[in-house]
Protein backbone atom coordinates (compact mmCIF):
# COMPACT_ATOMS: atom_id res chain seq x y z
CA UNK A 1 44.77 127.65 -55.15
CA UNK A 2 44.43 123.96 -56.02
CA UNK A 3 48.39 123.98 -57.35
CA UNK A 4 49.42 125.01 -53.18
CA UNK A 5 46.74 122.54 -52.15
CA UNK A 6 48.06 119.84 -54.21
CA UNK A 7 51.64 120.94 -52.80
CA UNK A 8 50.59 120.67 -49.37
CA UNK A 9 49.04 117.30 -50.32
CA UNK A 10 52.48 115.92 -51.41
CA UNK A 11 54.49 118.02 -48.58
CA UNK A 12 51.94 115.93 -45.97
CA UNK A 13 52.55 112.16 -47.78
CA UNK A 14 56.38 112.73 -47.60
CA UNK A 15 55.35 113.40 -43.86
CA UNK A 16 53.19 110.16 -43.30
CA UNK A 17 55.44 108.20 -45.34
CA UNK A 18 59.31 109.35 -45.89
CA UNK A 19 60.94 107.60 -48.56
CA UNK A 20 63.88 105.84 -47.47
CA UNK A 21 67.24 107.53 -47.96
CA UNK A 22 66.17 110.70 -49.15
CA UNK A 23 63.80 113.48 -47.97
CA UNK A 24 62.22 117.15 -49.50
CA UNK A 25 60.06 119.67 -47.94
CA UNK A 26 59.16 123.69 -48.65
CA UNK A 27 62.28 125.90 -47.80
CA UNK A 28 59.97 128.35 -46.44
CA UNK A 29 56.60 126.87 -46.38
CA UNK A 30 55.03 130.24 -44.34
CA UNK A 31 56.38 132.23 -47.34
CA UNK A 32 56.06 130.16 -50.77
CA UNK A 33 54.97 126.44 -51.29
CA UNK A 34 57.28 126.33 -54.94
CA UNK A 35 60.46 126.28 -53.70
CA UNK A 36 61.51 123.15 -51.99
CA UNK A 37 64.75 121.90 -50.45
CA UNK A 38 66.00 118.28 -50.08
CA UNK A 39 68.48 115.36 -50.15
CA UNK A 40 69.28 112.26 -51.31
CA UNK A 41 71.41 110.26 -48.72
CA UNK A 42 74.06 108.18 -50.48
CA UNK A 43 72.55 104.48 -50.98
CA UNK A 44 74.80 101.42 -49.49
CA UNK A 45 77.09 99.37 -51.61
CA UNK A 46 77.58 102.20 -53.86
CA UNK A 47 80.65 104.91 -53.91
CA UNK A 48 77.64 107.75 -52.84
CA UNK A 49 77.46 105.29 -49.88
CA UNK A 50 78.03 107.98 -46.97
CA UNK A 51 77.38 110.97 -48.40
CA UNK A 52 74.24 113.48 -47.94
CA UNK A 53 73.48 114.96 -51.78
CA UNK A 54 71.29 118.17 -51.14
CA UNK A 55 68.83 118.96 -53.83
CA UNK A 56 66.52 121.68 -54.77
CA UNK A 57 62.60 121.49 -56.00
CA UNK A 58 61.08 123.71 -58.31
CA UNK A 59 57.35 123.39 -59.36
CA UNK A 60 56.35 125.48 -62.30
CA UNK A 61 52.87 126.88 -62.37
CA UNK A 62 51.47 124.14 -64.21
CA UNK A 63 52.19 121.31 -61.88
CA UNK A 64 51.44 118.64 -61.59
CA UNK A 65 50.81 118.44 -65.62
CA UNK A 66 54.53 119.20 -66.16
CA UNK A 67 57.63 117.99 -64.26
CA UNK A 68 59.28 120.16 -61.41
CA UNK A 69 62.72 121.57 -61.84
CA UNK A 70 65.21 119.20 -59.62
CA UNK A 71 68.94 119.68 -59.82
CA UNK A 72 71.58 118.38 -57.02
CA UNK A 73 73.22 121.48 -54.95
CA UNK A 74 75.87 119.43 -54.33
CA UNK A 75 78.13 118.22 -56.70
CA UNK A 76 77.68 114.45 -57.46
CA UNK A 77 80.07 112.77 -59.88
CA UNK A 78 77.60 110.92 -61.84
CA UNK A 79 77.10 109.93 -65.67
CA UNK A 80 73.42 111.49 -65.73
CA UNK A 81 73.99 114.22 -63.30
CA UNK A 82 75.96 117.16 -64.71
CA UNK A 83 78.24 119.31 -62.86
CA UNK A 84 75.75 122.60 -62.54
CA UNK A 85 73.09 119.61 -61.18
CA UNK A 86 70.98 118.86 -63.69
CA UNK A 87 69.68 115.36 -63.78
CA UNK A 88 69.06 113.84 -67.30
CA UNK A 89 65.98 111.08 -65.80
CA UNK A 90 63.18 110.35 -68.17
CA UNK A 91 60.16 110.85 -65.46
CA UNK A 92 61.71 114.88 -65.28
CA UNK A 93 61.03 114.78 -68.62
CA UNK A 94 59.15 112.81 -71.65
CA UNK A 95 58.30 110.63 -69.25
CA UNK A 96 56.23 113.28 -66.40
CA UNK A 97 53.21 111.87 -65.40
CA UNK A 98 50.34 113.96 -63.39
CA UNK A 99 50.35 110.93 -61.48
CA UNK A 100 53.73 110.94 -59.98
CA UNK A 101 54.63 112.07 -56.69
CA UNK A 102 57.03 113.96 -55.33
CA UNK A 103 57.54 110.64 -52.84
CA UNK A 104 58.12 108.68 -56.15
CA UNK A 105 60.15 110.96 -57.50
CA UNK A 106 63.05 111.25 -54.55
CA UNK A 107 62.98 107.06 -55.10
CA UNK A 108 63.48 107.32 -58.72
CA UNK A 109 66.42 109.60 -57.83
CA UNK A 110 68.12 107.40 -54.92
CA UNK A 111 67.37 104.53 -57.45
CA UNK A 112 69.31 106.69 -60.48
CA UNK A 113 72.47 107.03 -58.05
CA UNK A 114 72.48 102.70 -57.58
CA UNK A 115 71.97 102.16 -61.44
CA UNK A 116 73.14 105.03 -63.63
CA UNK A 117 72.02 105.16 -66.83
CA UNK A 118 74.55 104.30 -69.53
CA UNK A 119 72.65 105.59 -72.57
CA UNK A 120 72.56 109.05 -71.61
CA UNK A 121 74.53 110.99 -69.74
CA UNK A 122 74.79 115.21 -68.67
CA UNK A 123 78.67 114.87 -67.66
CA UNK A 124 80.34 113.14 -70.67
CA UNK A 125 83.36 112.63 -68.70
CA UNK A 126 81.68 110.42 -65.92
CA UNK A 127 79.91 108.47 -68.79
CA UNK A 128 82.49 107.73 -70.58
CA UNK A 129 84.53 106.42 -67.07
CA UNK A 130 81.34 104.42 -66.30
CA UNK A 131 81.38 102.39 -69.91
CA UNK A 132 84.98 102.29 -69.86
CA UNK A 133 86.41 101.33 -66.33
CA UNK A 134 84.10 101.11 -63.51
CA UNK A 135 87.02 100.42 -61.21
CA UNK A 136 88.31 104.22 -61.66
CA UNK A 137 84.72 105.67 -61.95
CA UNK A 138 83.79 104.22 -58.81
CA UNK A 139 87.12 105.52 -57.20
CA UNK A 140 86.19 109.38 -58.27
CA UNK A 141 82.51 109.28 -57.74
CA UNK A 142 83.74 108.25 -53.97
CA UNK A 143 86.33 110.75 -53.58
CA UNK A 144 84.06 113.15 -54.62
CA UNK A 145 81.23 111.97 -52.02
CA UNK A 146 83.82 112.10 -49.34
CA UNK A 147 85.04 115.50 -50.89
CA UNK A 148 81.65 117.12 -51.18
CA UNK A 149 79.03 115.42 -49.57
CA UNK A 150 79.99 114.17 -46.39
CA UNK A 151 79.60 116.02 -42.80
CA UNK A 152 81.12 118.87 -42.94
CA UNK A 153 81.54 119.30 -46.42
CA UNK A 154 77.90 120.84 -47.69
């Protein structure tokens, strides 16, 4: 009972106080509290600039001691998002703190879309394009926002 409470606790903060750009709440809160459904909205002066990146949340029984399960719906051409959606970001990992929230976490994300992280990457491809020629990365990461994240499109 204390896992839903602390659930509801989070679901209510993101409530009080939405994060800018970017916003996550229970798909079906009447039903289950562990399944959650967001998005990120594509931050200015970047080529996601525009674009509405759904997401889903996934909170294993032992939250908030270990990370929920986030991974983009929509495809996002991005050096440490891979093309299934998973999201290599240290605080959904060795990094998870009980102390995080899910308000904190939807930041961390818009911020990993602004300043990818060149060490390690999911999709090799966009990594690579990132380190190599950011002219031409930022040309397919923006046809791919206009592609698959813009009205319409998810």
């Amino acid at each position: 009972m204390a896992f839903i409470q602390r659930l509801v606790i989070h679901f209510r903060e993101l409530q009080k106080n939405p994060p800018p750009l970017c916003y996550a709440e229970p798909e079906n809160p009447s039903k289950s509290m562990i399944h959650w459904v967001g998005w990120i909205q594509g931050p200015e002066d970047t080529p996601y600039a525009g674009g509405k990146f759904r997401l889903t949340i996934d909170f294993p029984a032992d939250f908030p001691y270990r990370a929920p399960e986030v991974r983009f719906v929509t495809p996002v051409y991005h050096p440490n998002i891979s093309v299934t959606g998973e999201i290599c970001l240290d605080i959904l990992h060795s990094q998870w703190s009980p102390a995080l929230t899910i308000r904190g976490l939807l930041i961390s994300l818009c911020s990993m879309l602004t300043d990818p992280n060149s060490e390690h990457g999911l999709n090799k491809d966009a990594l690579k394009l990132y380190r190599t020629n950011q002219k031409e990365y930022n040309e397919t990461a923006r046809d791919w926002t206009k592609r698959f994240a813009m009205d319409g499109t998810n």
